[in-house]
Protein backbone atom coordinates (compact mmCIF):
# COMPACT_ATOMS: atom_id res chain seq x y z
CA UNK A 1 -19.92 12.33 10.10
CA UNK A 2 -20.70 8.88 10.75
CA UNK A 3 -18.36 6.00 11.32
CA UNK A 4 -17.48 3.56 8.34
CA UNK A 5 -19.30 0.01 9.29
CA UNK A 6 -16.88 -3.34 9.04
CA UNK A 7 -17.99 -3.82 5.77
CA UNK A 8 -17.36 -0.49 4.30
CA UNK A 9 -13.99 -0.20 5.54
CA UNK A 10 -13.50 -3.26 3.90
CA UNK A 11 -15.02 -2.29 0.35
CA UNK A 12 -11.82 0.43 0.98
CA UNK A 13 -8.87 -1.88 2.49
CA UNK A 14 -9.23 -5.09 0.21
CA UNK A 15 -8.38 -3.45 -2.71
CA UNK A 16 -6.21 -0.93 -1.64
CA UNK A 17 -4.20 -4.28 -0.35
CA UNK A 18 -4.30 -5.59 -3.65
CA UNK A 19 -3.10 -2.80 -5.28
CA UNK A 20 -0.33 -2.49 -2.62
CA UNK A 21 0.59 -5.90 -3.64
CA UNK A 22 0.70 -5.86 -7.56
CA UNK A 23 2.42 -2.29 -6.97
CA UNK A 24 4.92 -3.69 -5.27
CA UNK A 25 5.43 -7.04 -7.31
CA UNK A 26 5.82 -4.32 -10.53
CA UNK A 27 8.40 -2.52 -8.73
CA UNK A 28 10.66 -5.04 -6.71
CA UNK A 29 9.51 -8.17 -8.29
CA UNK A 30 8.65 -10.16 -4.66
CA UNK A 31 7.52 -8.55 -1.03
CA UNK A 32 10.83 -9.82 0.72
CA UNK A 33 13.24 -7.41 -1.72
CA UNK A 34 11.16 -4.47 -1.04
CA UNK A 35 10.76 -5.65 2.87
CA UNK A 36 14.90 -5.90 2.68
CA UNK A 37 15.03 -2.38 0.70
CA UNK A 38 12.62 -0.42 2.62
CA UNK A 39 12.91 -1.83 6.40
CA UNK A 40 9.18 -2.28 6.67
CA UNK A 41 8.33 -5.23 8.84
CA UNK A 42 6.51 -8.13 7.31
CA UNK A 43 3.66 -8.52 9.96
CA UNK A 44 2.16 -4.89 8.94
CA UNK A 45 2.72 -5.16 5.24
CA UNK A 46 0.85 -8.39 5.55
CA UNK A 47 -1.82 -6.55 7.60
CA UNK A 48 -2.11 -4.06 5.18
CA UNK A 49 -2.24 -6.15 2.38
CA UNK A 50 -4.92 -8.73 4.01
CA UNK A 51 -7.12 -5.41 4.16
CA UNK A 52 -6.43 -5.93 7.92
CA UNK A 53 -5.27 -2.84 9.36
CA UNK A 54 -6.31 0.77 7.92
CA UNK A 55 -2.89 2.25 6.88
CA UNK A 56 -2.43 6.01 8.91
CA UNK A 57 -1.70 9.24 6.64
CA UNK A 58 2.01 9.18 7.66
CA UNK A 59 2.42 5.40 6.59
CA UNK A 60 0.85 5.57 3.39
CA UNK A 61 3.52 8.53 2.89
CA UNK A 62 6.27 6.12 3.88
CA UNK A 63 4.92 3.65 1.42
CA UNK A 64 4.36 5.42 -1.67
CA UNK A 65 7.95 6.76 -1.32
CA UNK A 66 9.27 3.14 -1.09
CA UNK A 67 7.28 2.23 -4.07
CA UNK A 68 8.41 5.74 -5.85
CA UNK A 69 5.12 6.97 -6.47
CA UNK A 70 2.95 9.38 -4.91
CA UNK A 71 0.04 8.73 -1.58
CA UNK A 72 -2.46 9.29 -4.87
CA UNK A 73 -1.49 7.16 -6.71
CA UNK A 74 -1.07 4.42 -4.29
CA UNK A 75 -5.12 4.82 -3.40
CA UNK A 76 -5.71 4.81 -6.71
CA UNK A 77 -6.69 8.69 -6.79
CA UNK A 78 -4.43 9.15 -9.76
CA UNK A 79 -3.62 7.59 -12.71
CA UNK A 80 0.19 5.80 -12.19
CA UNK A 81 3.28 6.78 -13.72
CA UNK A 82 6.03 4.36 -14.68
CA UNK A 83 8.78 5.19 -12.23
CA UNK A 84 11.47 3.21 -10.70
CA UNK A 85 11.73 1.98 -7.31
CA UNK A 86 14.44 4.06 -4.92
């Protein structure tokens, strides 16, 4: 398998950043509450986010549970359910 070029990593990160974002502005209303709530440091959520960084398995597991929702759903694999935020 061939490695993913700049560009097609990201076609992948951008939006999974923005989706991050509005996921997280639907359940905690602004980044700092859910930075406060979940103990995530600010530089990497703004990494990920910015499409900076490309999340590992493990973290995307820690952030879907913040959120309340599951790894699928936070790629946008799945279709969302309304949940609230632990």
């Amino acid at each position: 398998m061939e490695k993913l070029t700049d560009a097609e990593k990201k076609e992948i990160l951008e939006p999974f950043g923005k989706r991050l974002e509005a996921l997280i502005y639907e359940r905690f209303k602004t980044k700092e509450k859910f930075l406060r709530d979940t103990g995530f440091f600010k530089a990497n959520l703004h990494q990920f986010i910015k499409g900076e960084v490309d999340p590992q398995l493990t973290t995307l597991h820690r952030l879907a549970n913040a959120i309340g929702i599951t790894v699928e759903e936070l790629v946008g694999e799945k279709k969302l359910k309304k949940t609230k935020a632990k």
